[in-house]
N, C-alpha and C. Protein backbone atom coordinates (compact mmCIF):
# COMPACT_ATOMS: atom_id res chain seq x y z
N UNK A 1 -35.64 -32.45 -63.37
CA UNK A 1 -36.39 -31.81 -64.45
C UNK A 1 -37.85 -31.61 -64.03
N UNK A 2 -38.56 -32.73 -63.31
CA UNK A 2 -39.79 -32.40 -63.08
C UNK A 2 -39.86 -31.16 -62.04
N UNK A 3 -39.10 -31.26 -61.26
CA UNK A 3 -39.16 -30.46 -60.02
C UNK A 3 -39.30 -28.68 -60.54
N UNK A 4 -38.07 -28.85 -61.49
CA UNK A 4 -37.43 -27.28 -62.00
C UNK A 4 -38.91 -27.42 -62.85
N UNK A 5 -39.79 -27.76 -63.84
CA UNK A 5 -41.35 -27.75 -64.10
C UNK A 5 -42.82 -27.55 -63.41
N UNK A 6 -42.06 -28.39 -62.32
CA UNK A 6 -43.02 -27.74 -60.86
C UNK A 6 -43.30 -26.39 -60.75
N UNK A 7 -41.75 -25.76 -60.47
CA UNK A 7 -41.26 -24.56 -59.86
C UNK A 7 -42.09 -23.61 -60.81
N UNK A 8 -41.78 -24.03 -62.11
CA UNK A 8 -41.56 -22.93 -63.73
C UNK A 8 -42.67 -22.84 -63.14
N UNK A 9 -43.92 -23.79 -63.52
CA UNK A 9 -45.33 -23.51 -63.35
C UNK A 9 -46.12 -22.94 -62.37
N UNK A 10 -45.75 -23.23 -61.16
CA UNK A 10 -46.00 -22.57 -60.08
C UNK A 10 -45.50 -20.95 -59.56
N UNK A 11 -43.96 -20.69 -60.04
CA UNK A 11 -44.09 -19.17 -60.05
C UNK A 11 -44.19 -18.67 -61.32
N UNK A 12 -44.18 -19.27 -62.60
CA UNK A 12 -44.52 -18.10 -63.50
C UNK A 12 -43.42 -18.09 -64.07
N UNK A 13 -42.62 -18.72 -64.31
CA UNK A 13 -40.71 -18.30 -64.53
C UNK A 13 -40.83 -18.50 -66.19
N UNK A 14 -40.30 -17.79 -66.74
CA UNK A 14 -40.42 -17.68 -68.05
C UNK A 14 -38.80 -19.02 -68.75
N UNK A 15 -39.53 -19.99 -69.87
CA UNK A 15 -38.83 -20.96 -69.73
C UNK A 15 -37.44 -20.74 -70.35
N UNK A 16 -37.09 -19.51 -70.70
CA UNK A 16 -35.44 -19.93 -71.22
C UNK A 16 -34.97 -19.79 -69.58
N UNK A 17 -35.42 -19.07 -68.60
CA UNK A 17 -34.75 -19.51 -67.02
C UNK A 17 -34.68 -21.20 -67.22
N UNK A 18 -35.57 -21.48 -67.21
CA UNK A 18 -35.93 -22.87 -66.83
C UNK A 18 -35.09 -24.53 -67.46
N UNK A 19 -34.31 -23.11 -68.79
CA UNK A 19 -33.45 -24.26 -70.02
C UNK A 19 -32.14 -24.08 -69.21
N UNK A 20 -31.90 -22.80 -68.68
CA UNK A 20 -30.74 -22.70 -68.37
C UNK A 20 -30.42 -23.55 -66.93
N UNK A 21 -31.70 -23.32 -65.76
CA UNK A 21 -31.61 -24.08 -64.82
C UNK A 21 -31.31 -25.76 -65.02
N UNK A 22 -31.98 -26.31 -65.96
CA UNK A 22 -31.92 -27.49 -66.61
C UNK A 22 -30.39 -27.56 -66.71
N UNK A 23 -30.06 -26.53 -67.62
CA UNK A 23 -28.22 -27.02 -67.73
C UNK A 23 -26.87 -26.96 -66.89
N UNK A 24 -27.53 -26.20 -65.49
CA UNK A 24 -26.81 -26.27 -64.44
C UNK A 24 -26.83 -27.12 -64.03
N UNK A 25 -28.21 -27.70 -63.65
CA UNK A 25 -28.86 -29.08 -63.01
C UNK A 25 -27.69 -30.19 -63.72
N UNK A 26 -27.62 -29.89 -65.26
CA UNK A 26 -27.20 -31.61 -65.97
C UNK A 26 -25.41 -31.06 -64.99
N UNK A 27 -25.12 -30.13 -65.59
CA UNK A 27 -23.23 -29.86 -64.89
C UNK A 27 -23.10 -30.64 -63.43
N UNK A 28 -23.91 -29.94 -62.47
CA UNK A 28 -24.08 -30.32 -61.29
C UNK A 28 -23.95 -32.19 -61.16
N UNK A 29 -25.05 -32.30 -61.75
CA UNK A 29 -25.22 -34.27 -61.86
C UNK A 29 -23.70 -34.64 -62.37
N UNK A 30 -22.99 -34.24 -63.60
CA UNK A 30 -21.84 -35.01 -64.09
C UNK A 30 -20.85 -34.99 -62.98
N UNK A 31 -20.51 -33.33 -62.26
CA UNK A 31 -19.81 -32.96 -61.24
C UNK A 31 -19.86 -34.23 -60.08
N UNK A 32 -21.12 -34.66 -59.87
CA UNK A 32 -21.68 -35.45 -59.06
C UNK A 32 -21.92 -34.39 -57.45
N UNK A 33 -22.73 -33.51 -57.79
CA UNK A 33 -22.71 -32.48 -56.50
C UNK A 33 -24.01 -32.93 -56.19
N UNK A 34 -25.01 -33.69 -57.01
CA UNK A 34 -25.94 -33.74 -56.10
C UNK A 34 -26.25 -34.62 -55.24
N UNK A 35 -25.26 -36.04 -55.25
CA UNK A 35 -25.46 -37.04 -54.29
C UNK A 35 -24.96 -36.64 -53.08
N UNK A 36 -25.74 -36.94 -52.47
CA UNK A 36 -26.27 -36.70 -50.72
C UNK A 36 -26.66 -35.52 -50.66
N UNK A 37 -27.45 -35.22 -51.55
CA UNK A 37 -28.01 -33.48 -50.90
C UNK A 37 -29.58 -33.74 -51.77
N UNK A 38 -30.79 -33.03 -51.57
CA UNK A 38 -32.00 -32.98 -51.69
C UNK A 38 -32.08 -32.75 -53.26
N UNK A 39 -32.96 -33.34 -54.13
CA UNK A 39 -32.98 -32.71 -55.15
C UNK A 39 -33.73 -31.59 -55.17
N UNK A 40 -34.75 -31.53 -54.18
CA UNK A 40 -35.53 -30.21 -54.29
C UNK A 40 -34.53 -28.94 -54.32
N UNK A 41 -33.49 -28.90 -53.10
CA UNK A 41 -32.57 -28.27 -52.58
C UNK A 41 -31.57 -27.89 -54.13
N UNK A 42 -31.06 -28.91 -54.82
CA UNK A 42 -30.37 -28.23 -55.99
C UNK A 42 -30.98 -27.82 -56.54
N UNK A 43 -32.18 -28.19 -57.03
CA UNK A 43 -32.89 -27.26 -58.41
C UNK A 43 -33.32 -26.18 -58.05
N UNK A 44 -33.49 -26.13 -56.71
CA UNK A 44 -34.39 -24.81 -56.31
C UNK A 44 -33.09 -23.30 -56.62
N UNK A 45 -31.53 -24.62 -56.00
CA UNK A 45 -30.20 -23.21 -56.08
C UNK A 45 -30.30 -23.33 -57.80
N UNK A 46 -30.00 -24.95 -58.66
CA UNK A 46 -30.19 -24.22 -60.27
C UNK A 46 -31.10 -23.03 -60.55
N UNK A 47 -32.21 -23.06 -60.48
CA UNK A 47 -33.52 -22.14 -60.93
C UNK A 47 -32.70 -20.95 -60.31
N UNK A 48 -32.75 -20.38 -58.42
CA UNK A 48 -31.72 -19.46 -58.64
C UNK A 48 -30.93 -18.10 -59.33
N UNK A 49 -29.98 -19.70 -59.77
CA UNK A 49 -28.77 -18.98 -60.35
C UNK A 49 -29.29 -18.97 -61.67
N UNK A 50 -30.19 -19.10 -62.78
CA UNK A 50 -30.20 -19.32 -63.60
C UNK A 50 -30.82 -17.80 -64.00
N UNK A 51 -32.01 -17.71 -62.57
CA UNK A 51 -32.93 -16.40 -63.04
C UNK A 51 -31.88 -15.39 -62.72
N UNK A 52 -30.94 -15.17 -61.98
CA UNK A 52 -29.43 -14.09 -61.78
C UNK A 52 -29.00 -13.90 -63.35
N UNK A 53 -28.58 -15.35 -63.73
CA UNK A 53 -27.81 -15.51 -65.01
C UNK A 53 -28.72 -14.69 -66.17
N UNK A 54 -29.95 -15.20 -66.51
CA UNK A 54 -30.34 -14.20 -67.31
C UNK A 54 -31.02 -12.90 -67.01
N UNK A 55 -30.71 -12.82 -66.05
CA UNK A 55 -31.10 -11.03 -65.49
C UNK A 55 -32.76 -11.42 -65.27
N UNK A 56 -33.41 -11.82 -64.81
CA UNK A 56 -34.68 -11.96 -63.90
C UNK A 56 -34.23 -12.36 -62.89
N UNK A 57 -34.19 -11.92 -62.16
CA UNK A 57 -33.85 -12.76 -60.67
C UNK A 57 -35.17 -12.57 -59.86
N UNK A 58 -35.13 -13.46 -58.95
CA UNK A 58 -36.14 -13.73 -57.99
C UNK A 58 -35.58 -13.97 -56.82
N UNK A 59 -36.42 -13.69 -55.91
CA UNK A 59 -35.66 -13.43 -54.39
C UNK A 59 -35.61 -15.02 -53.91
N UNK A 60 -34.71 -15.00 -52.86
CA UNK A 60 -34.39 -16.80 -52.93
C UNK A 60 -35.25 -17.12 -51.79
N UNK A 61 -36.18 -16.13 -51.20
CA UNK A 61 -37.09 -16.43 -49.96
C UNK A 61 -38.43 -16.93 -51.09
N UNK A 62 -38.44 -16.09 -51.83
CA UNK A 62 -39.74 -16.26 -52.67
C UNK A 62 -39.92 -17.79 -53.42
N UNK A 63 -38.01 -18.18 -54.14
CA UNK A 63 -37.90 -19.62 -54.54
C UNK A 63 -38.32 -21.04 -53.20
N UNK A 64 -37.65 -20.63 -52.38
CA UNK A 64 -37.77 -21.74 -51.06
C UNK A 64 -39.77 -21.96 -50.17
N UNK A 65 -40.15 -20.66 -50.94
CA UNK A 65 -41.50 -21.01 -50.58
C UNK A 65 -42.48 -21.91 -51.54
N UNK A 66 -41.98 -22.03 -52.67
CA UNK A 66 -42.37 -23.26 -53.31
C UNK A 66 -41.80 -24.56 -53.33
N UNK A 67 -40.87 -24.93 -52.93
CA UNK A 67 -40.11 -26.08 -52.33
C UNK A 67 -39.96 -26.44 -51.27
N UNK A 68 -39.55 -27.81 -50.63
CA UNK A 68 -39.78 -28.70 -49.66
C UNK A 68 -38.48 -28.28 -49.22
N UNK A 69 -37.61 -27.98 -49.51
CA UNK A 69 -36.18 -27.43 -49.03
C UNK A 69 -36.04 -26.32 -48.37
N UNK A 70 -35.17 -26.24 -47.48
CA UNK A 70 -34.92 -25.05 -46.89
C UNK A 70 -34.51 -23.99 -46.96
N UNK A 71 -34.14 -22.84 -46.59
CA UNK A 71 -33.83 -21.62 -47.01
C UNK A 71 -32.37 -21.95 -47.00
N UNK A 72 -31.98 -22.62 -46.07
CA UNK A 72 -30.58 -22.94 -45.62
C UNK A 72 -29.84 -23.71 -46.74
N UNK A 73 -30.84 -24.98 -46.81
CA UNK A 73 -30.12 -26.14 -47.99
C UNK A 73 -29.67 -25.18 -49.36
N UNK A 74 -31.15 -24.50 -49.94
CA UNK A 74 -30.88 -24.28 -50.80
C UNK A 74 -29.89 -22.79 -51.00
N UNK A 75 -29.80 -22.17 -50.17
CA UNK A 75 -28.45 -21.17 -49.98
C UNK A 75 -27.19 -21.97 -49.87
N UNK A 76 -26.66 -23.21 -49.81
CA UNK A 76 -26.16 -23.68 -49.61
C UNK A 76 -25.66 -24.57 -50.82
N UNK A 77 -26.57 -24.79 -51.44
CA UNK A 77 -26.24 -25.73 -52.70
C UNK A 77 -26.30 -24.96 -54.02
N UNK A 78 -27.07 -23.54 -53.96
CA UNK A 78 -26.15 -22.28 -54.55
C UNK A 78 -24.40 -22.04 -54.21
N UNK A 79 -24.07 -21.74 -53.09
CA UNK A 79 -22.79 -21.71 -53.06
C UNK A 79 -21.94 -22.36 -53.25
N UNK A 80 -22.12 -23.71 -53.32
CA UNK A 80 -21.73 -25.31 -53.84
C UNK A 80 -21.59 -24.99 -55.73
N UNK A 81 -22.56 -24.78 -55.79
CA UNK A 81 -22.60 -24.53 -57.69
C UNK A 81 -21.87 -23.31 -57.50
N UNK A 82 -21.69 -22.16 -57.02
CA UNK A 82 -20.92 -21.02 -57.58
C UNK A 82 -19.48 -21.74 -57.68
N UNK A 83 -19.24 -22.24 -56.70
CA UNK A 83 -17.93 -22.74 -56.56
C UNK A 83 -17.29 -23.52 -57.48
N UNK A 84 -17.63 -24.39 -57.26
CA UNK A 84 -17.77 -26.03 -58.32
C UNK A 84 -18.46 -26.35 -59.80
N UNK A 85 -19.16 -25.60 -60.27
CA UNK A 85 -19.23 -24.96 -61.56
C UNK A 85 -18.56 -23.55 -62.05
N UNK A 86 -18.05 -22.79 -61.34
CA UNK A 86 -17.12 -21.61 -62.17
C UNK A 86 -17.85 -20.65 -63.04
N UNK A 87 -19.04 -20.40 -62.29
CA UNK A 87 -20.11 -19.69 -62.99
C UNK A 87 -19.77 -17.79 -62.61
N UNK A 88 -20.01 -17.15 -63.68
CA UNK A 88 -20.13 -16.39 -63.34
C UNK A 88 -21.72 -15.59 -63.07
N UNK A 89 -22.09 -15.48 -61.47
CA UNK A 89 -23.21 -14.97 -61.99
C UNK A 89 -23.37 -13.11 -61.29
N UNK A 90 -24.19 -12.52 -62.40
CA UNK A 90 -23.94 -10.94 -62.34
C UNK A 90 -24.44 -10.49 -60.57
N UNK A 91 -24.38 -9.61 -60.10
CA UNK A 91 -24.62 -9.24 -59.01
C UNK A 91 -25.96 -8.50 -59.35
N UNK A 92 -27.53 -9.26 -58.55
CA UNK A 92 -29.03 -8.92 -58.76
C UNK A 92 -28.60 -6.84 -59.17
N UNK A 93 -29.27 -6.58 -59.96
CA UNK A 93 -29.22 -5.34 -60.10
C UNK A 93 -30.90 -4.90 -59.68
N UNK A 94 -30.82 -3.98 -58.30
CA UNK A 94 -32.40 -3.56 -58.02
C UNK A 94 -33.50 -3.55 -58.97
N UNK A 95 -32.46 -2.66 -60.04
CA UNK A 95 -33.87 -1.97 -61.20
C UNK A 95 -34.88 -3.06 -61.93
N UNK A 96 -34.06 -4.50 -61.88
CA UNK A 96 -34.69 -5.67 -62.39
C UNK A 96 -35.54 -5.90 -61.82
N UNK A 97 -35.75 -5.77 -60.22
CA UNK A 97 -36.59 -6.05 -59.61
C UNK A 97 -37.99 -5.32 -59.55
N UNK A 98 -37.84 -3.73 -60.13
CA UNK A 98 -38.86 -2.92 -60.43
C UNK A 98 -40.10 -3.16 -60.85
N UNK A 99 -39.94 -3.88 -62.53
CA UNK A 99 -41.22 -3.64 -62.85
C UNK A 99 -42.14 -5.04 -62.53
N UNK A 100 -41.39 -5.93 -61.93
CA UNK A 100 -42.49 -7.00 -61.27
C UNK A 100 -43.13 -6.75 -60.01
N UNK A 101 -42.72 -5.54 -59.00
CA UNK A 101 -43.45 -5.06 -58.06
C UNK A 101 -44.42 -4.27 -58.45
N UNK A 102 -44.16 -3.51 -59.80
CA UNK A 102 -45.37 -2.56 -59.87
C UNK A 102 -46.17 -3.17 -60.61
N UNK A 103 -45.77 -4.85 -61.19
CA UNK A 103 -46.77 -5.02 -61.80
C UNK A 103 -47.66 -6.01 -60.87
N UNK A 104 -47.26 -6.16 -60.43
CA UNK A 104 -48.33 -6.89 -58.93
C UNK A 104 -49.11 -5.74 -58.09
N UNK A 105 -48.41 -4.76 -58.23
CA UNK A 105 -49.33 -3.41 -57.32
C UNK A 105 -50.23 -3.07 -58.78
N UNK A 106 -50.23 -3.17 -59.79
CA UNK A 106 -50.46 -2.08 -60.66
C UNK A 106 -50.62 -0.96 -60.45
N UNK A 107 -49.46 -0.19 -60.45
CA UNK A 107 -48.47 0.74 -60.61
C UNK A 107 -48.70 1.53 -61.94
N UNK A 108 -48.71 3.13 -62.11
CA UNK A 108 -48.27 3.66 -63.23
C UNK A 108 -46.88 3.55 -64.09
N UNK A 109 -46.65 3.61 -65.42
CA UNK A 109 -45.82 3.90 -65.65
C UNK A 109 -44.74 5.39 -65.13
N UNK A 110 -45.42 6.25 -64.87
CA UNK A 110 -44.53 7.34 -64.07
C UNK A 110 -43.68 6.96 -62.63
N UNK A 111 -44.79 5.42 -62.10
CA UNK A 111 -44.46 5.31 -60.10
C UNK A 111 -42.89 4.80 -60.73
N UNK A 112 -42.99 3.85 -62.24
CA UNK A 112 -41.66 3.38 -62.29
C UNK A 112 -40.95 3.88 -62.97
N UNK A 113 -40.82 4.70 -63.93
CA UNK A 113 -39.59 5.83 -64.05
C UNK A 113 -38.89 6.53 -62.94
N UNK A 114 -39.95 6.46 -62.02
CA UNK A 114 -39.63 7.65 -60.81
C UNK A 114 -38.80 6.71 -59.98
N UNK A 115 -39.21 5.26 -59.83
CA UNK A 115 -38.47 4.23 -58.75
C UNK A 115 -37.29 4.17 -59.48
N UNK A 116 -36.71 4.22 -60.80
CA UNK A 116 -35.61 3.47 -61.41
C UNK A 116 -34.58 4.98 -61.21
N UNK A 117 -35.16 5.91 -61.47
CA UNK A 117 -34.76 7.34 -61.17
C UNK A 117 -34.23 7.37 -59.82
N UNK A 118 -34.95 6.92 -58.74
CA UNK A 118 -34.57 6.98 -57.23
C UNK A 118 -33.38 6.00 -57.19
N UNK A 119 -33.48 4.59 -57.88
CA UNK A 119 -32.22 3.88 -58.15
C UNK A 119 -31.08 4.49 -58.56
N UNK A 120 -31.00 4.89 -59.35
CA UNK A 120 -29.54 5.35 -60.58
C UNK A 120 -29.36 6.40 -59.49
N UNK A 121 -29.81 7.63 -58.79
CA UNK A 121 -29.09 8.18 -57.61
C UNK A 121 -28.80 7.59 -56.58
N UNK A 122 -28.86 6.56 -56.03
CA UNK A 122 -28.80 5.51 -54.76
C UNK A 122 -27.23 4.89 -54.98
N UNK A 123 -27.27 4.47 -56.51
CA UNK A 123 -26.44 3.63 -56.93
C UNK A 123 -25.19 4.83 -57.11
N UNK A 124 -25.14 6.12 -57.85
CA UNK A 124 -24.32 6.78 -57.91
C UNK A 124 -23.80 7.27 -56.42
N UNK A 125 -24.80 7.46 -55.46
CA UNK A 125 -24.30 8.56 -54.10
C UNK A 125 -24.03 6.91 -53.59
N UNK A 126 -23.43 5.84 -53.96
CA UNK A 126 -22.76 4.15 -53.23
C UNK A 126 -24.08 3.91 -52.35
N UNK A 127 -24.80 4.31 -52.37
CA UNK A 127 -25.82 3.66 -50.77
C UNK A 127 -26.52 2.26 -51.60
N UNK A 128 -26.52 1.42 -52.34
CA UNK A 128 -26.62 0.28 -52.88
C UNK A 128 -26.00 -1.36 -52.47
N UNK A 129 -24.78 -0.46 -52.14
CA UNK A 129 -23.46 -1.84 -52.27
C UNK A 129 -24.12 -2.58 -50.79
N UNK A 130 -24.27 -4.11 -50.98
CA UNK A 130 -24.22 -4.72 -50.18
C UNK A 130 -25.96 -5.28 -49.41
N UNK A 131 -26.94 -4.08 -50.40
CA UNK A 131 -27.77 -4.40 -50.06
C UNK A 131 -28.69 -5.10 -50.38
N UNK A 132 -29.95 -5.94 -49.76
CA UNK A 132 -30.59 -6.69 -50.71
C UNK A 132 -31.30 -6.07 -51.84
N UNK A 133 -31.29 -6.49 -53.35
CA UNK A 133 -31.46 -5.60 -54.45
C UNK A 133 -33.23 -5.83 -54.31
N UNK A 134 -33.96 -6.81 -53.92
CA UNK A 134 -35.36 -6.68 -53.55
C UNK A 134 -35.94 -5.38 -52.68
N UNK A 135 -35.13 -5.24 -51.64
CA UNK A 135 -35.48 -4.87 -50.33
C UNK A 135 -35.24 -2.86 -50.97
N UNK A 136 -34.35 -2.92 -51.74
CA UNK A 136 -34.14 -1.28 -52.19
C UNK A 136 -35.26 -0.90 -52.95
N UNK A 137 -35.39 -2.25 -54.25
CA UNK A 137 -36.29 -2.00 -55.40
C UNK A 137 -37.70 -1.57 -54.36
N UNK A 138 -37.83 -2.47 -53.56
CA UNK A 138 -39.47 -2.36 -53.02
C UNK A 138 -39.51 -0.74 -52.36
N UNK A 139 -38.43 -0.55 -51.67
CA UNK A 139 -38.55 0.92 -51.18
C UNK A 139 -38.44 1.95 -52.02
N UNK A 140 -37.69 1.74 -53.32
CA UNK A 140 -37.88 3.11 -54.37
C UNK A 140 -38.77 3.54 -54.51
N UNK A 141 -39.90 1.80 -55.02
CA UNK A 141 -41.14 1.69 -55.79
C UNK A 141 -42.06 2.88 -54.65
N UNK A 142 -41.70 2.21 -53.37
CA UNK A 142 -42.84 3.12 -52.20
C UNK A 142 -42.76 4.21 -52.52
N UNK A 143 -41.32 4.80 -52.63
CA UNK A 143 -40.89 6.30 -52.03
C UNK A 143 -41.73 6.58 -53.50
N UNK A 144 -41.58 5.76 -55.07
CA UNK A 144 -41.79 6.73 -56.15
C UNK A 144 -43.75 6.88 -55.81
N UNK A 145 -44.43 5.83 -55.20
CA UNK A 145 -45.47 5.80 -55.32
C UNK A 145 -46.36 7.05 -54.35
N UNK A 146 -45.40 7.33 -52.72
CA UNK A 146 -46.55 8.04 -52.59
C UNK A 146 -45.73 9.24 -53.01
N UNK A 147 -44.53 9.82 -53.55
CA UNK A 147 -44.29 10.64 -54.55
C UNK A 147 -45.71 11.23 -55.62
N UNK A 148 -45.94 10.21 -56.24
CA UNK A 148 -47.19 10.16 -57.30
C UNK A 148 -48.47 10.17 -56.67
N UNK A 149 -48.23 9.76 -54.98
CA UNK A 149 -49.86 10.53 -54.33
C UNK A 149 -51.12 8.96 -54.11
N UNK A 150 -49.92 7.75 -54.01
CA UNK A 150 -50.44 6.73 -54.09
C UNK A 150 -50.36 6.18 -52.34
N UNK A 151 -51.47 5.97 -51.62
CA UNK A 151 -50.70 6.13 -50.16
C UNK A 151 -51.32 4.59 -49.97
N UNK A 152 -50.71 3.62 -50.41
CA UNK A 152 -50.39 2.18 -50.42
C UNK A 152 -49.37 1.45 -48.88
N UNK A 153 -49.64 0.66 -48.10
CA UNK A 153 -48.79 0.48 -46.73
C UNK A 153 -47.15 -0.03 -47.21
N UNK A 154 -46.44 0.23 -46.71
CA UNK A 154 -45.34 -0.52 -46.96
C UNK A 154 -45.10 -1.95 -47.09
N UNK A 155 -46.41 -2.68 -46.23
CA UNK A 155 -46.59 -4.08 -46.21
C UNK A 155 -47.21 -4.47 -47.60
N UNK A 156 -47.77 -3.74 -48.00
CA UNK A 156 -48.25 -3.77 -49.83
C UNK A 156 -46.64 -4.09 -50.27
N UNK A 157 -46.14 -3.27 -50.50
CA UNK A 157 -44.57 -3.20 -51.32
C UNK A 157 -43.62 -4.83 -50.78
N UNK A 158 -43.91 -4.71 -49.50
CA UNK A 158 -42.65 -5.66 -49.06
C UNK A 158 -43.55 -7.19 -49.37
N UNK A 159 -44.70 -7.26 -49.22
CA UNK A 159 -45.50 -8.91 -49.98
C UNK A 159 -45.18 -8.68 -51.28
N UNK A 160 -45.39 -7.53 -51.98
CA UNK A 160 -44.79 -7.77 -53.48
C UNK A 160 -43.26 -7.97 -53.92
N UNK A 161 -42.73 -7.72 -53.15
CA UNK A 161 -40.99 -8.14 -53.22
C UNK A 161 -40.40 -9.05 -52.80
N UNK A 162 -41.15 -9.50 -51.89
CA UNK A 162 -40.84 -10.75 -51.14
C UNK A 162 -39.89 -10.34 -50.04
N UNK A 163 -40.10 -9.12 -49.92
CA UNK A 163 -39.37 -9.29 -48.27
C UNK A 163 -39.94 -8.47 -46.88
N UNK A 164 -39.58 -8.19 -45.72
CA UNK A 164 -40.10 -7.80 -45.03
C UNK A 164 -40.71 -6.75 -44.86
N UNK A 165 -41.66 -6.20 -44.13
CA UNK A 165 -41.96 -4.19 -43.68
C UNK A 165 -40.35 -3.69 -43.38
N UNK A 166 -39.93 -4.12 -42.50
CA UNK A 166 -39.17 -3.69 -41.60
C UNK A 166 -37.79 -3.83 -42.60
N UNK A 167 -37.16 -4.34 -43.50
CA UNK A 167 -36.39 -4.19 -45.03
C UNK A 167 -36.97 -3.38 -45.61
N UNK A 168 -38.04 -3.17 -46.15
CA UNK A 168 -38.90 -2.06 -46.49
C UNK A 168 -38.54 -0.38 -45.81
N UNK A 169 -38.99 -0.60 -44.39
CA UNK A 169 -38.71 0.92 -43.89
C UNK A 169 -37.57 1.23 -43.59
N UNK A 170 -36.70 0.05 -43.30
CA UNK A 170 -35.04 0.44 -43.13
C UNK A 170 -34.46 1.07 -44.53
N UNK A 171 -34.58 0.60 -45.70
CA UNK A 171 -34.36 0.82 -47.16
C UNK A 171 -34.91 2.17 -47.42
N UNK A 172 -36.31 2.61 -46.96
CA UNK A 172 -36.69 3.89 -46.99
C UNK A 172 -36.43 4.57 -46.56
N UNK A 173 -35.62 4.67 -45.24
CA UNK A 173 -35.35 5.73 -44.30
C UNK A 173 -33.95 5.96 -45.10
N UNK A 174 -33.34 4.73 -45.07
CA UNK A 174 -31.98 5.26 -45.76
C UNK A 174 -31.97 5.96 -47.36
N UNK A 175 -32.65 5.61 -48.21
CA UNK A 175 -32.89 6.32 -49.71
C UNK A 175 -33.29 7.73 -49.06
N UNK A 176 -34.67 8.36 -48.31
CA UNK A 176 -34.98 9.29 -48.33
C UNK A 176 -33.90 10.12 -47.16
N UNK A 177 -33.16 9.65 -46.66
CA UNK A 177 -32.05 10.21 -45.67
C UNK A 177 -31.24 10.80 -46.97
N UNK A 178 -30.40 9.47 -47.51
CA UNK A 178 -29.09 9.67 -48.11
C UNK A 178 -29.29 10.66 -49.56
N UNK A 179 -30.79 10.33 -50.38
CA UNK A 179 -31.07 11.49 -51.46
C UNK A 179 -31.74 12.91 -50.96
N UNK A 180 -31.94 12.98 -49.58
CA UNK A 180 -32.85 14.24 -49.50
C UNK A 180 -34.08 13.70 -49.96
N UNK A 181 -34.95 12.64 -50.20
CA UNK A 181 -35.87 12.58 -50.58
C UNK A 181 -36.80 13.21 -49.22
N UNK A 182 -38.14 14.51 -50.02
CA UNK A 182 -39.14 14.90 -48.64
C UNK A 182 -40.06 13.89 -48.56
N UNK A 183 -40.71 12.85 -48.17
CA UNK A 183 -41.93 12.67 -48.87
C UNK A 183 -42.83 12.08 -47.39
N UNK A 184 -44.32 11.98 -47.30
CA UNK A 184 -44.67 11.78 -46.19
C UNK A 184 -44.74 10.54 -45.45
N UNK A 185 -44.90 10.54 -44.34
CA UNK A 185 -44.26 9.45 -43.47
C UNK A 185 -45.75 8.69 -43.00
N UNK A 186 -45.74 7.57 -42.98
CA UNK A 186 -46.77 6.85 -43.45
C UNK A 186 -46.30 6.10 -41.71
């Protein structure tokens, strides 16, 4: 509990995540999944699955940088709880990831109509499946921004998403390949 309070406070996590992480956390303990494994390491996979469960999700590079646990443990003691709790959790949908990038860039409301717009064709022409839903959201946001004439680096977008340039320009090349998007090359 303190730990998942740590976390809340330190990224910002809005607390019904934080009730629900709590109640994975208690399942987990009765299950007895957390003896011999880190507690940092479970709460970090509760918190997680919890922000999936109620549709905020957060990237799990972004969770493991506030914890003493690893990227590994705690990918690991996520898949432990998918299993062994019988959870269903939804598959990250990009568009969720939208308006917390533009609100760290401050972003117009048009850059994100235009990014969620670049989504819903991505998602219809299949070029979505399989990919990281951070790594697309951050490249819509780009493609919608210098669309709108905003000429921001890609390394702007990918620190606000939490993932790489190079996820960033791979994600872009493929959206502006697979939609015909024209837009200039930075």
């Amino acid at each position: 509990a303190q730990e998942l309070e740590r976390l809340r406070s330190a990224m910002g996590i809005p607390r019904p995540c934080i009730e629900q992480a709590l109640d994975i956390y208690r399942q987990a303990l009765e299950k007895e999944l957390v003896r011999g494994r880190s507690v940092e390491a479970m709460a970090a996979a509760a918190l997680y699955m919890a922000c999936r469960m109620m549709k905020m999700p957060r990237p799990l590079d972004e969770l493991v940088r506030y914890t003493k646990a690893s990227r590994r443990e705690v990918a690991r003691c996520y898949r432990l709880l998918l299993r062994e709790l019988n959870v269903k959790v939804p598959i990250s949908d990009p568009v969720l990831y939208i308006s917390r990038i533009a609100e760290q860039l401050k972003l117009s409301g048009e850059v994100v109509k235009t990014a969620i717009e670049i989504l819903q064709k991505a998602k219809k022409a299949g070029i979505t499946a399989g990919k990281d839903p951070a790594g697309l959201a951050a490249a819509a946001v780009y493609i919608a921004s210098l669309m709108h004439g905003d000429n921001r680096t890609q390394k702007d977008f990918a620190v606000a998403a939490g993932v790489t340039e190079v996820t960033v320009r791979n994600r872009y090349k493929e959206l502006a390949k697979a939609l015909n998007i024209k837009v200039p090359v930075k």
